[in-house]
PDB file of N, CA and C in Angstrom:
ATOM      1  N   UNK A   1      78.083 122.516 121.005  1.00  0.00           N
ATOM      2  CA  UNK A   1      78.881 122.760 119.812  1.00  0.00           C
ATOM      3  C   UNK A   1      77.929 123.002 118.648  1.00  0.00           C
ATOM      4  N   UNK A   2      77.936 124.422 117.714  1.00  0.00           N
ATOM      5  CA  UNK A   2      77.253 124.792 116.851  1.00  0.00           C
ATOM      6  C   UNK A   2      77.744 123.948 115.489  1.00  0.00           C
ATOM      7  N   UNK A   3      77.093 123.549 114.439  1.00  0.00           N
ATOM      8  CA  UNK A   3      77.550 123.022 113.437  1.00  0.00           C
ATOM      9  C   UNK A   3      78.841 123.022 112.624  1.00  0.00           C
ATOM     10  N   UNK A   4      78.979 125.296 112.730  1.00  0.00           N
ATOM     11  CA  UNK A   4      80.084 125.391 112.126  1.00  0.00           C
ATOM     12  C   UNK A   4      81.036 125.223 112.751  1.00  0.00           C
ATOM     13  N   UNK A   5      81.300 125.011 113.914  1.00  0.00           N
ATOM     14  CA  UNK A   5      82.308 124.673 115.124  1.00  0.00           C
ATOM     15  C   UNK A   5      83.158 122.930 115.006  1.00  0.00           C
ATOM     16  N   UNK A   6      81.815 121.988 114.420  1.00  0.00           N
ATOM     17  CA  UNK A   6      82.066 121.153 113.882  1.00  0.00           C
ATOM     18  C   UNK A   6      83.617 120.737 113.136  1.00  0.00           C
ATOM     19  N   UNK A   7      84.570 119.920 113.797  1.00  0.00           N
ATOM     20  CA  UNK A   7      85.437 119.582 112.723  1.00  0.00           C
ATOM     21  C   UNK A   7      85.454 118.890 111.385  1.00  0.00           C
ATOM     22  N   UNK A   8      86.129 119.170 110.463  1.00  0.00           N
ATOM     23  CA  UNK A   8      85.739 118.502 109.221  1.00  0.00           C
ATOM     24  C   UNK A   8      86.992 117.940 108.461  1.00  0.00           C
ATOM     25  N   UNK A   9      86.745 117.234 107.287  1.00  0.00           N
ATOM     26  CA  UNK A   9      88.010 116.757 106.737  1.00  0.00           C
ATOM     27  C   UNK A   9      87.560 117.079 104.732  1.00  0.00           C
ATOM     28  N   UNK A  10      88.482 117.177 104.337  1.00  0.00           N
ATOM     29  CA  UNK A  10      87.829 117.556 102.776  1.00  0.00           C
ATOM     30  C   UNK A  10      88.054 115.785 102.406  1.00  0.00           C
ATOM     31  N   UNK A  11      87.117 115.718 100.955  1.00  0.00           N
ATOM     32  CA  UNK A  11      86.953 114.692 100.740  1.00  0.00           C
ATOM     33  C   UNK A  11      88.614 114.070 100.303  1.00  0.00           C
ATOM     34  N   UNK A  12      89.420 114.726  99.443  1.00  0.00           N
ATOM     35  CA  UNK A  12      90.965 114.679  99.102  1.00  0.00           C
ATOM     36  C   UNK A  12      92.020 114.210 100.399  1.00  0.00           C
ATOM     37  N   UNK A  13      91.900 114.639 101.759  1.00  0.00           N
ATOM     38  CA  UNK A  13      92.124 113.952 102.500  1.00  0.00           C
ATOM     39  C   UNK A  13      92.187 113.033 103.192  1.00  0.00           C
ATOM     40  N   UNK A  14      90.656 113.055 102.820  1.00  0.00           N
ATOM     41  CA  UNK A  14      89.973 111.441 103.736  1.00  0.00           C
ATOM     42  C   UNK A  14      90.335 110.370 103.554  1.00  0.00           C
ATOM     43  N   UNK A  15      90.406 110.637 101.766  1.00  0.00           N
ATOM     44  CA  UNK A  15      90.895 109.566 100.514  1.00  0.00           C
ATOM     45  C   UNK A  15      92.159 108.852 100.967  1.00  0.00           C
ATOM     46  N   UNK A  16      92.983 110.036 101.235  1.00  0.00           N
ATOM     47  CA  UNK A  16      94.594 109.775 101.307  1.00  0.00           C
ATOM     48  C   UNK A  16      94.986 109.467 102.815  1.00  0.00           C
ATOM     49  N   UNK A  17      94.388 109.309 103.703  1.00  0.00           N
ATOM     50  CA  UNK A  17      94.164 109.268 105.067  1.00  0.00           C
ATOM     51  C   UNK A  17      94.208 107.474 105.056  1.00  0.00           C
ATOM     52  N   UNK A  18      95.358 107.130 106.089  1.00  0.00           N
ATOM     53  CA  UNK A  18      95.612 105.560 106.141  1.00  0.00           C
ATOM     54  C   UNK A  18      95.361 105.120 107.660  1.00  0.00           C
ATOM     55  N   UNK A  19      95.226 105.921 108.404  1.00  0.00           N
ATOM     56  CA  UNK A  19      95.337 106.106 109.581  1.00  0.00           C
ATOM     57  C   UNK A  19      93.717 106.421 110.207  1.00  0.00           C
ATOM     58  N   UNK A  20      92.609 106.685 109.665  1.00  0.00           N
ATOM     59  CA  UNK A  20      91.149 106.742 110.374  1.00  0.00           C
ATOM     60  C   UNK A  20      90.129 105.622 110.012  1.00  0.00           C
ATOM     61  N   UNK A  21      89.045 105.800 110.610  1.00  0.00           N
ATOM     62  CA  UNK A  21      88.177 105.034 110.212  1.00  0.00           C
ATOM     63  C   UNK A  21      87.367 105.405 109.359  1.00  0.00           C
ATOM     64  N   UNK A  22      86.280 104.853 108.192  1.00  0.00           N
ATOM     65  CA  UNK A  22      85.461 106.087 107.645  1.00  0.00           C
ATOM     66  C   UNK A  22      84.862 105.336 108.102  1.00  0.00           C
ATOM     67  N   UNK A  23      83.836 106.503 109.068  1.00  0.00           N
ATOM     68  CA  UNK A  23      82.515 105.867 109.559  1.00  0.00           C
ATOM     69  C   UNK A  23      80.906 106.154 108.631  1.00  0.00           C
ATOM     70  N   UNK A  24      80.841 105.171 107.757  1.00  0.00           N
ATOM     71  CA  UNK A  24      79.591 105.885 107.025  1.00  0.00           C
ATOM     72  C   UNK A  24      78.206 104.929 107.957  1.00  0.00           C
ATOM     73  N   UNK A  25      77.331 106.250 108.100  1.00  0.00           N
ATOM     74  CA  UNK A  25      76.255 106.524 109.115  1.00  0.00           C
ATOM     75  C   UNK A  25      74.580 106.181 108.141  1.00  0.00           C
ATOM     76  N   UNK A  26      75.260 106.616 106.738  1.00  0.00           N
ATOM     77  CA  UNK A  26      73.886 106.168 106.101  1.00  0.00           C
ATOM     78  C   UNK A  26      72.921 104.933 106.382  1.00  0.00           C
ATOM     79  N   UNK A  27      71.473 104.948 106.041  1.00  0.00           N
ATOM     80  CA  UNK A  27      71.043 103.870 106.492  1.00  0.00           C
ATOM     81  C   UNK A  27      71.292 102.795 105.413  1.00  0.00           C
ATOM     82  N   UNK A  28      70.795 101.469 105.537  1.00  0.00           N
ATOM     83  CA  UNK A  28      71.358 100.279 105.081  1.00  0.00           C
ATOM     84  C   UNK A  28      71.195 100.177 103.437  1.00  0.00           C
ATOM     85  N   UNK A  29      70.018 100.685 102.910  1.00  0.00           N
ATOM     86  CA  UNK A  29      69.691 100.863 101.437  1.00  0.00           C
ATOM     87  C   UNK A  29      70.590 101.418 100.773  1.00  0.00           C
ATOM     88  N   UNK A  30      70.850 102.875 101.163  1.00  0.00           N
ATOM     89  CA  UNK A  30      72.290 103.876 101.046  1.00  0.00           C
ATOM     90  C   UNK A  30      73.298 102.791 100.620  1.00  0.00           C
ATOM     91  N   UNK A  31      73.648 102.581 102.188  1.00  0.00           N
ATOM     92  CA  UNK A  31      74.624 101.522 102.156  1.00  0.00           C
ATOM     93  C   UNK A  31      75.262 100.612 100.682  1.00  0.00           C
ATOM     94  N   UNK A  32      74.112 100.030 100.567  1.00  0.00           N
ATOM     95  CA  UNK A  32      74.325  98.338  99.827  1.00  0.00           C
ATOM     96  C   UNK A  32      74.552  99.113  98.282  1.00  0.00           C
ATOM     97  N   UNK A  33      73.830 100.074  98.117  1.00  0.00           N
ATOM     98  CA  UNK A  33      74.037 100.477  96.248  1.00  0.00           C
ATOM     99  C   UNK A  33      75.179 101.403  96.216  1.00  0.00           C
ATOM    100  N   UNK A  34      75.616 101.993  97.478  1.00  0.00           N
ATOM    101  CA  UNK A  34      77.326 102.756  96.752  1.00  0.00           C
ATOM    102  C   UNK A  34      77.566 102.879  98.482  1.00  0.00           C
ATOM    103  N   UNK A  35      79.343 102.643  98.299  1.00  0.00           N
ATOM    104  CA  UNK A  35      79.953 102.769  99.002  1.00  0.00           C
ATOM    105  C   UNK A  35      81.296 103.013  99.004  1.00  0.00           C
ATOM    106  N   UNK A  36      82.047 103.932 100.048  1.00  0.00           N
ATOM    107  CA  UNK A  36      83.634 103.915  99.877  1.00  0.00           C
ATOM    108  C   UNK A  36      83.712 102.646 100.322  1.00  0.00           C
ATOM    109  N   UNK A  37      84.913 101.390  99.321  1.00  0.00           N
ATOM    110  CA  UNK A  37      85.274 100.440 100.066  1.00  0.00           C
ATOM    111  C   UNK A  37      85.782  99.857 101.273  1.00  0.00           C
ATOM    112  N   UNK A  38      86.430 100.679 101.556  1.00  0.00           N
ATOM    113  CA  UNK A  38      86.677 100.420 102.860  1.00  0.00           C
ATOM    114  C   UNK A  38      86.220 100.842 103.757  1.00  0.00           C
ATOM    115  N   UNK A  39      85.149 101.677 103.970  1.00  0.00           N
ATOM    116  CA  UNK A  39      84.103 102.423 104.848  1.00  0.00           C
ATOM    117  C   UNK A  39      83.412 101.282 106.156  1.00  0.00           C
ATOM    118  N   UNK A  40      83.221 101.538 107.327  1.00  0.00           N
ATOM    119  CA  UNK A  40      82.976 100.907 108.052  1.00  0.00           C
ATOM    120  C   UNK A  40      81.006 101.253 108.516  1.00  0.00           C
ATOM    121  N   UNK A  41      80.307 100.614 108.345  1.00  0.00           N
ATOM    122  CA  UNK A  41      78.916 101.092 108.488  1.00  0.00           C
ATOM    123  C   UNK A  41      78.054 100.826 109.739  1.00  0.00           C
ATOM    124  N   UNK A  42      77.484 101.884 109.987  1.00  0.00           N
ATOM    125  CA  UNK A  42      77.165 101.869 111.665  1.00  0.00           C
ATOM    126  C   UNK A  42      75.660 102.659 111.066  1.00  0.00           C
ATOM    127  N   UNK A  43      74.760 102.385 110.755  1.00  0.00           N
ATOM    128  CA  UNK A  43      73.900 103.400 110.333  1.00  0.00           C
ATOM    129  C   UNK A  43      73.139 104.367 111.614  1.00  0.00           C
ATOM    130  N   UNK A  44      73.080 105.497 111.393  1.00  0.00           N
ATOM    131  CA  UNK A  44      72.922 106.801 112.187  1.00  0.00           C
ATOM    132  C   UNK A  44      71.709 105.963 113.143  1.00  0.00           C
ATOM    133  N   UNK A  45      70.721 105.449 112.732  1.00  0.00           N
ATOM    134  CA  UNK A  45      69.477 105.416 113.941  1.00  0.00           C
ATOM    135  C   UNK A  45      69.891 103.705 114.846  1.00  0.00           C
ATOM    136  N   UNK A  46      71.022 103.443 114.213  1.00  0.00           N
ATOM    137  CA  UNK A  46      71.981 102.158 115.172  1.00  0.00           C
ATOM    138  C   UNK A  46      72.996 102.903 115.960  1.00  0.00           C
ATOM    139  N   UNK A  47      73.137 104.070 116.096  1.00  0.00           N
ATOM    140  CA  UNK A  47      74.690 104.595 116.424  1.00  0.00           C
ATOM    141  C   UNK A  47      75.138 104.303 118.113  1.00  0.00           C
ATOM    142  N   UNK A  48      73.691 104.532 118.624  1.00  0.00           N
ATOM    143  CA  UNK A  48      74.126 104.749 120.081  1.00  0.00           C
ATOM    144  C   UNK A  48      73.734 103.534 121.192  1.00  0.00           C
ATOM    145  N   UNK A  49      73.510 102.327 120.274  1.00  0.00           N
ATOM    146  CA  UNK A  49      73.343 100.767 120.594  1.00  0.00           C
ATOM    147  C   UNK A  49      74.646 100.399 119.745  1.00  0.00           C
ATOM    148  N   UNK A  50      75.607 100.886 118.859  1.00  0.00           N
ATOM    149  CA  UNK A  50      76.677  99.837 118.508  1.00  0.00           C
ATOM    150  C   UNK A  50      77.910 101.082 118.491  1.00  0.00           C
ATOM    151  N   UNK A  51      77.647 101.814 119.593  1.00  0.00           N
ATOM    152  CA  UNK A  51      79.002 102.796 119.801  1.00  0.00           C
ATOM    153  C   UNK A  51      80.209 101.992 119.975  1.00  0.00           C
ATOM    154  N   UNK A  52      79.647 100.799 120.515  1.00  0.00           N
ATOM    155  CA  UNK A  52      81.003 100.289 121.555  1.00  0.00           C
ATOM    156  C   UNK A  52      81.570  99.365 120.181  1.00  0.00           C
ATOM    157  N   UNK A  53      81.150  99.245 119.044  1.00  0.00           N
ATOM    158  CA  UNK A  53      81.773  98.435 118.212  1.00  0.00           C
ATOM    159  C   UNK A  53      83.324  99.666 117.436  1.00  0.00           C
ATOM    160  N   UNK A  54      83.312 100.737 118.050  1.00  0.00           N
ATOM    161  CA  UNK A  54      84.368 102.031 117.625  1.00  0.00           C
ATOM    162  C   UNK A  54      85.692 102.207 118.506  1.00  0.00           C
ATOM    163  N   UNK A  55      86.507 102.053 118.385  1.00  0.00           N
ATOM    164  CA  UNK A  55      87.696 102.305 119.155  1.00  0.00           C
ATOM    165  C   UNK A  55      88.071 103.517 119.573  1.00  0.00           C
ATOM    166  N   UNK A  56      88.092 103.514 120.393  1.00  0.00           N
ATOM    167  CA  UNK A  56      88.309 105.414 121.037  1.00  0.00           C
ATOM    168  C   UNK A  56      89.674 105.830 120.692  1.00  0.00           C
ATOM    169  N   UNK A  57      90.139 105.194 120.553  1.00  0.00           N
ATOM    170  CA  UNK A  57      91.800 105.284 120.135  1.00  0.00           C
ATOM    171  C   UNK A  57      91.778 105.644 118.365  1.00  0.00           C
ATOM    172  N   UNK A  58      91.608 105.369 117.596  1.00  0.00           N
ATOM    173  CA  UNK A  58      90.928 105.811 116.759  1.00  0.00           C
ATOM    174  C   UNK A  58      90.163 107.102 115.886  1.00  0.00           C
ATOM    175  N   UNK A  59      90.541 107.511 115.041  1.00  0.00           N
ATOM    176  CA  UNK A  59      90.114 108.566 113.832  1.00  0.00           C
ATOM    177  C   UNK A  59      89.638 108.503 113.512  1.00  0.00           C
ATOM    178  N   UNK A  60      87.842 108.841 113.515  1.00  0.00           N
ATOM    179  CA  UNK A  60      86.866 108.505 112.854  1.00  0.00           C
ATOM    180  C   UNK A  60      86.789 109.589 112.052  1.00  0.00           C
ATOM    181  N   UNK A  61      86.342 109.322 110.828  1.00  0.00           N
ATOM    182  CA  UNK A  61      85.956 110.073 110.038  1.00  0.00           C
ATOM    183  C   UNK A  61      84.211 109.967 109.553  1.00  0.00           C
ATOM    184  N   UNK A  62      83.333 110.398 109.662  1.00  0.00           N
ATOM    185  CA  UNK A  62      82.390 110.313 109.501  1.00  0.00           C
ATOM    186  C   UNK A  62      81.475 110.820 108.119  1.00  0.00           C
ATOM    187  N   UNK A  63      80.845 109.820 107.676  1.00  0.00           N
ATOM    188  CA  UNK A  63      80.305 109.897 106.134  1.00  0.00           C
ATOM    189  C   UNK A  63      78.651 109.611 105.819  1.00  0.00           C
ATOM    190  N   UNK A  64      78.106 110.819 105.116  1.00  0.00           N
ATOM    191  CA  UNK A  64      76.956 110.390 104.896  1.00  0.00           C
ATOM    192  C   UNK A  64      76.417 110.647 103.917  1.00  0.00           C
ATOM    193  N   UNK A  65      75.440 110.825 103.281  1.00  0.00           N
ATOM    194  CA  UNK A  65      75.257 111.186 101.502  1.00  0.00           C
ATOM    195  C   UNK A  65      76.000 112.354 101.528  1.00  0.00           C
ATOM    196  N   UNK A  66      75.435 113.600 101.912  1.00  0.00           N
ATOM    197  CA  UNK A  66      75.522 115.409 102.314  1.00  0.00           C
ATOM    198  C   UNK A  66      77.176 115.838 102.862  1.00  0.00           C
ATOM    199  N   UNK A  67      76.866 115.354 103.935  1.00  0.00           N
ATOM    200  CA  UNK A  67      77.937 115.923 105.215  1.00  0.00           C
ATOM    201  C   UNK A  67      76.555 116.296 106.265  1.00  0.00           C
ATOM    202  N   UNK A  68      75.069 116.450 106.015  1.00  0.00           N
ATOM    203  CA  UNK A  68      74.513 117.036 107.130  1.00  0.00           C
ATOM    204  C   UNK A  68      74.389 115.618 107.911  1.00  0.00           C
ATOM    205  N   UNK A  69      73.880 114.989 107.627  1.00  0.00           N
ATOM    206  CA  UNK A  69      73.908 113.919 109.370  1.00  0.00           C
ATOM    207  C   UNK A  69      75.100 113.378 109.557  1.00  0.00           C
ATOM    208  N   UNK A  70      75.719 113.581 109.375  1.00  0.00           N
ATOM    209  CA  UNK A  70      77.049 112.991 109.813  1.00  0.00           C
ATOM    210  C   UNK A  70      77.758 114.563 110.487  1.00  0.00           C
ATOM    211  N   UNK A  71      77.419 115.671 110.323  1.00  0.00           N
ATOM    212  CA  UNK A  71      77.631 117.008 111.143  1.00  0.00           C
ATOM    213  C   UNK A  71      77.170 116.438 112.501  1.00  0.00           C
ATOM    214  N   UNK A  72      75.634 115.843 112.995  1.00  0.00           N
ATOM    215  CA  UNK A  72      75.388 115.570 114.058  1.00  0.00           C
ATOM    216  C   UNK A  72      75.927 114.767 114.612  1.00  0.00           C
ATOM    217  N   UNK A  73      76.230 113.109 114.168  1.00  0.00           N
ATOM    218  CA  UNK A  73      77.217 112.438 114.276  1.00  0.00           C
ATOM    219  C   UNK A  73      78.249 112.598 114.796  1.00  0.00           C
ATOM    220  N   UNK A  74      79.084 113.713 113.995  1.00  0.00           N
ATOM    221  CA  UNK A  74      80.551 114.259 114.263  1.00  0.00           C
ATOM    222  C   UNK A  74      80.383 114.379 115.970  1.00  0.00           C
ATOM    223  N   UNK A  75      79.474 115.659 116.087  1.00  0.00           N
ATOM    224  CA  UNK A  75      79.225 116.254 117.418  1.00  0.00           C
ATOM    225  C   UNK A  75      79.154 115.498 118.053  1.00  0.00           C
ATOM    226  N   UNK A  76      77.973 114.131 118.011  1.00  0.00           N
ATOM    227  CA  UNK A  76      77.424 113.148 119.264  1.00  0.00           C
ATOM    228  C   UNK A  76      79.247 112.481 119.502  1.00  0.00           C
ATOM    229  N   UNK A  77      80.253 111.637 118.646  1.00  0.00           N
ATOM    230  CA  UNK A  77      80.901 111.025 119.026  1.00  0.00           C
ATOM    231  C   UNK A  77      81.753 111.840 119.520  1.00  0.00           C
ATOM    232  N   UNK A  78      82.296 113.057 119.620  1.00  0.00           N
ATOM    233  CA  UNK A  78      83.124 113.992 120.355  1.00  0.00           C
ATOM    234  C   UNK A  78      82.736 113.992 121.797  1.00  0.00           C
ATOM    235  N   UNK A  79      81.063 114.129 121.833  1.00  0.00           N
ATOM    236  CA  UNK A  79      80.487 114.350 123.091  1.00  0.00           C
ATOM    237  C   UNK A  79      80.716 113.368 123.812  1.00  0.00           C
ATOM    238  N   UNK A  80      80.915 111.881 122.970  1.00  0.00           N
ATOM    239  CA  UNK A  80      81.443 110.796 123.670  1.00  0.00           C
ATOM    240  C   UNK A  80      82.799 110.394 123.933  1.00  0.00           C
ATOM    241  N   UNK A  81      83.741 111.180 123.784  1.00  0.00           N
ATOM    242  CA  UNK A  81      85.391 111.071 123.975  1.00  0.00           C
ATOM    243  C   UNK A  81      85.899 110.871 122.462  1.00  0.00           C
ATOM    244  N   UNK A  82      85.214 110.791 121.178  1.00  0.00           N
ATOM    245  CA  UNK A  82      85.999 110.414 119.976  1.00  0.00           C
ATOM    246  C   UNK A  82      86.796 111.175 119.925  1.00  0.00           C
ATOM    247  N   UNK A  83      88.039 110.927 118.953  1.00  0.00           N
ATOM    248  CA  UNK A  83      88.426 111.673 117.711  1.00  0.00           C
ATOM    249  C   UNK A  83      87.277 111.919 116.750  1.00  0.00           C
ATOM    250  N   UNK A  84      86.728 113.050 116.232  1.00  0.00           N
ATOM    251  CA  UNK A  84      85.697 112.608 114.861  1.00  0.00           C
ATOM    252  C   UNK A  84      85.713 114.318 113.939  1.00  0.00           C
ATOM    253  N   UNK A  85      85.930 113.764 113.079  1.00  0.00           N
ATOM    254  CA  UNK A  85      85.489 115.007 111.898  1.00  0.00           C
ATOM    255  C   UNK A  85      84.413 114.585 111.188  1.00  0.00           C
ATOM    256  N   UNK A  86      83.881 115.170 110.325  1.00  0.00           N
ATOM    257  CA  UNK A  86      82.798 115.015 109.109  1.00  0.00           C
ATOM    258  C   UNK A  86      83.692 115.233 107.981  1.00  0.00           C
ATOM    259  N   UNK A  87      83.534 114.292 107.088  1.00  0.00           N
ATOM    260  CA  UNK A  87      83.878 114.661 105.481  1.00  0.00           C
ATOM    261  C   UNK A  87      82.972 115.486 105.477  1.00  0.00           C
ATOM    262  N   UNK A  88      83.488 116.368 104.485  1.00  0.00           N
ATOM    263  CA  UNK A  88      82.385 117.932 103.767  1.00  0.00           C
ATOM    264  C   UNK A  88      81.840 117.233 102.398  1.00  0.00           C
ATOM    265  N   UNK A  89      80.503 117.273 102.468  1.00  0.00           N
ATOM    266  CA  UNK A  89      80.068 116.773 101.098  1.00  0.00           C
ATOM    267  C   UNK A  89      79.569 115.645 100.982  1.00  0.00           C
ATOM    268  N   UNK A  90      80.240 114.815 101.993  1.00  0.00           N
ATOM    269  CA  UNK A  90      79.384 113.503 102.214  1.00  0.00           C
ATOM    270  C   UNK A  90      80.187 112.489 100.537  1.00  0.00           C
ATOM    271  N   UNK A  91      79.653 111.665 100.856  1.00  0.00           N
ATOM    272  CA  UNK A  91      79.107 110.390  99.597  1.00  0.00           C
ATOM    273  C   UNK A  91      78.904 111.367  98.068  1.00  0.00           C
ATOM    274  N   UNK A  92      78.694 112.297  98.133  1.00  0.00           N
ATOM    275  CA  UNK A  92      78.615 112.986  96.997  1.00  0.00           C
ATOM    276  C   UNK A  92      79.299 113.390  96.474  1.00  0.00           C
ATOM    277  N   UNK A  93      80.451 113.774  97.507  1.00  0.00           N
ATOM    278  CA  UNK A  93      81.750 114.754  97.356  1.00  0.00           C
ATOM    279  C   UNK A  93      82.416 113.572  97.146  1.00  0.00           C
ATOM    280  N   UNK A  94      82.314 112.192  97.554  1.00  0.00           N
ATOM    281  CA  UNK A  94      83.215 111.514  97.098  1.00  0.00           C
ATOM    282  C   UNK A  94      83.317 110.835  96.039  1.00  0.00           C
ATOM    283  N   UNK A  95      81.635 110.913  95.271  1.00  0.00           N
ATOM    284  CA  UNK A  95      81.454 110.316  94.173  1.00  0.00           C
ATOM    285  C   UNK A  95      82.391 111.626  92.855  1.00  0.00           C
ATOM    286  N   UNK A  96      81.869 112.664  93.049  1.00  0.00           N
ATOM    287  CA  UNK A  96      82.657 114.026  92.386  1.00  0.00           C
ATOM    288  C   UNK A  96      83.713 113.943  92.258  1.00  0.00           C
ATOM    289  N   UNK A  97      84.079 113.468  93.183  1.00  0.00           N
ATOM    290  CA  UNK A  97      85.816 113.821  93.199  1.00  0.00           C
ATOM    291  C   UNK A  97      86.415 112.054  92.418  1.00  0.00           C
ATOM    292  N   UNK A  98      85.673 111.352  92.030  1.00  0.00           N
ATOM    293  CA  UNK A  98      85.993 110.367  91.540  1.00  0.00           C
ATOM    294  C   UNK A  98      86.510 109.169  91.966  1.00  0.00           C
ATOM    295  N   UNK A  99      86.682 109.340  93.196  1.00  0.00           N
ATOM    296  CA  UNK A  99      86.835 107.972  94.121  1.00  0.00           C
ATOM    297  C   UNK A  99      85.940 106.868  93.770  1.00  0.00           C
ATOM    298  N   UNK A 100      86.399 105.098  93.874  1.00  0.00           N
ATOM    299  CA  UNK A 100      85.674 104.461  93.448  1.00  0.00           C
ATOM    300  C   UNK A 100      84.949 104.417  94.383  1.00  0.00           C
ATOM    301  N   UNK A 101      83.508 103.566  93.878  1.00  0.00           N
ATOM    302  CA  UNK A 101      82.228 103.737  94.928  1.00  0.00           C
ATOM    303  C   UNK A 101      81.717 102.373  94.785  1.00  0.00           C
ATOM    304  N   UNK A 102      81.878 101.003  95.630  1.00  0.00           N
ATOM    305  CA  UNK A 102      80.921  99.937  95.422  1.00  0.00           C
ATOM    306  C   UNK A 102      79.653  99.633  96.058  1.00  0.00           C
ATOM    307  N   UNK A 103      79.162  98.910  95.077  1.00  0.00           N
ATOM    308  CA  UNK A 103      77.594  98.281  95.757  1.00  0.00           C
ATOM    309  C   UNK A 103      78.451  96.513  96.742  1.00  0.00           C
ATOM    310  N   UNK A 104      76.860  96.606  96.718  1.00  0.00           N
ATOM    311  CA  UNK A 104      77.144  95.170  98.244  1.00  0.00           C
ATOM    312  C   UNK A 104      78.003  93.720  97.587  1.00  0.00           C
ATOM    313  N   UNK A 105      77.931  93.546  96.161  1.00  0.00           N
ATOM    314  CA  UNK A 105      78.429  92.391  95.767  1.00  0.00           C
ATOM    315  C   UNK A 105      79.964  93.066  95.286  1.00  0.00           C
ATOM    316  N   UNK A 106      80.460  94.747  95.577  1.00  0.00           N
ATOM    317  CA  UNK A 106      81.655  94.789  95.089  1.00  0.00           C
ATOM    318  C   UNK A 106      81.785  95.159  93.796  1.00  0.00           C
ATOM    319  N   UNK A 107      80.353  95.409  92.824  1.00  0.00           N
ATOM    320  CA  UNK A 107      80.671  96.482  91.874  1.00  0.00           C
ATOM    321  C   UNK A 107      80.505  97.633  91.499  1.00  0.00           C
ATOM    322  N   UNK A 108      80.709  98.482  90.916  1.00  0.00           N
ATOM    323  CA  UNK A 108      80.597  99.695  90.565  1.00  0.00           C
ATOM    324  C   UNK A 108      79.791  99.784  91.562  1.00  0.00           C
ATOM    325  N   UNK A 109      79.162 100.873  92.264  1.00  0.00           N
ATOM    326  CA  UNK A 109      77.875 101.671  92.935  1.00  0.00           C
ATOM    327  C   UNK A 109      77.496 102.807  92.665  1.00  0.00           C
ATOM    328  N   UNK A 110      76.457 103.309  93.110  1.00  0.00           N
ATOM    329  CA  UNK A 110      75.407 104.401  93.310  1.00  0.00           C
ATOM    330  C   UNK A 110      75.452 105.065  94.789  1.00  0.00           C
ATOM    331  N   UNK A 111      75.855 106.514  94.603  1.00  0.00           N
ATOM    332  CA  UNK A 111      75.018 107.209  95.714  1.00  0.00           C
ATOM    333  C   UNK A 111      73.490 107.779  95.546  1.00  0.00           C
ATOM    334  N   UNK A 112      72.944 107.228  96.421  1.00  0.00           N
ATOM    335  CA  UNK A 112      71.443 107.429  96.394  1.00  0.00           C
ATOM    336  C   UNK A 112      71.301 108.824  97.520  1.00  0.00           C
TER     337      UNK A 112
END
């Protein structure tokens, strides 16, 4: 599967989406200074030692600063039976679009 083949979700959906998981893939630094709150974190070079913590039953949505590693992401968990799209834009697109974003103690955050 070529990149653009890749499924995706716009960030406006993802938002409004009650029903997936957001899987953000960033590594742990990323992580702790901004985050969608309810985002579930699996960081990309942990992915394929804590697959089994993901429900196959399940809508992953996949999140990373960009949208580019989480494009690979997308692909690897398909290759593994997921549901999975990529948000377009990543953490960036969601900071833009004005969604709140927390750090690790729950306030305001940073995408790095």
């Amino acid at each position: 599967m070529n990149a653009s083949a890749v499924p995706t979700i716009d960030v406006e959906a993802a938002a409004a989406a009650t029903d997936v998981v957001l899987l953000d893939i960033r590594e742990h630094d990323e992580w702790i200074r901004g985050r969608a709150a309810a985002a579930v974190h699996i960081p990309m070079s942990q992915l394929t030692s804590r697959v089994g913590e993901l429900d196959h039953a399940a809508h992953i949505v996949c999140v990373c600063r960009s949208g580019n590693r989480a494009t690979s992401v997308t692909q690897w968990l398909i290759q593994q039976g997921f549901e999975a799209k990529n948000m377009k834009g990543g953490m960036l697109a969601w900071e833009a679009a004005g969604y709140p974003i927390v750090n690790q103690a729950g306030n305001p955050g940073l995408v790095i």
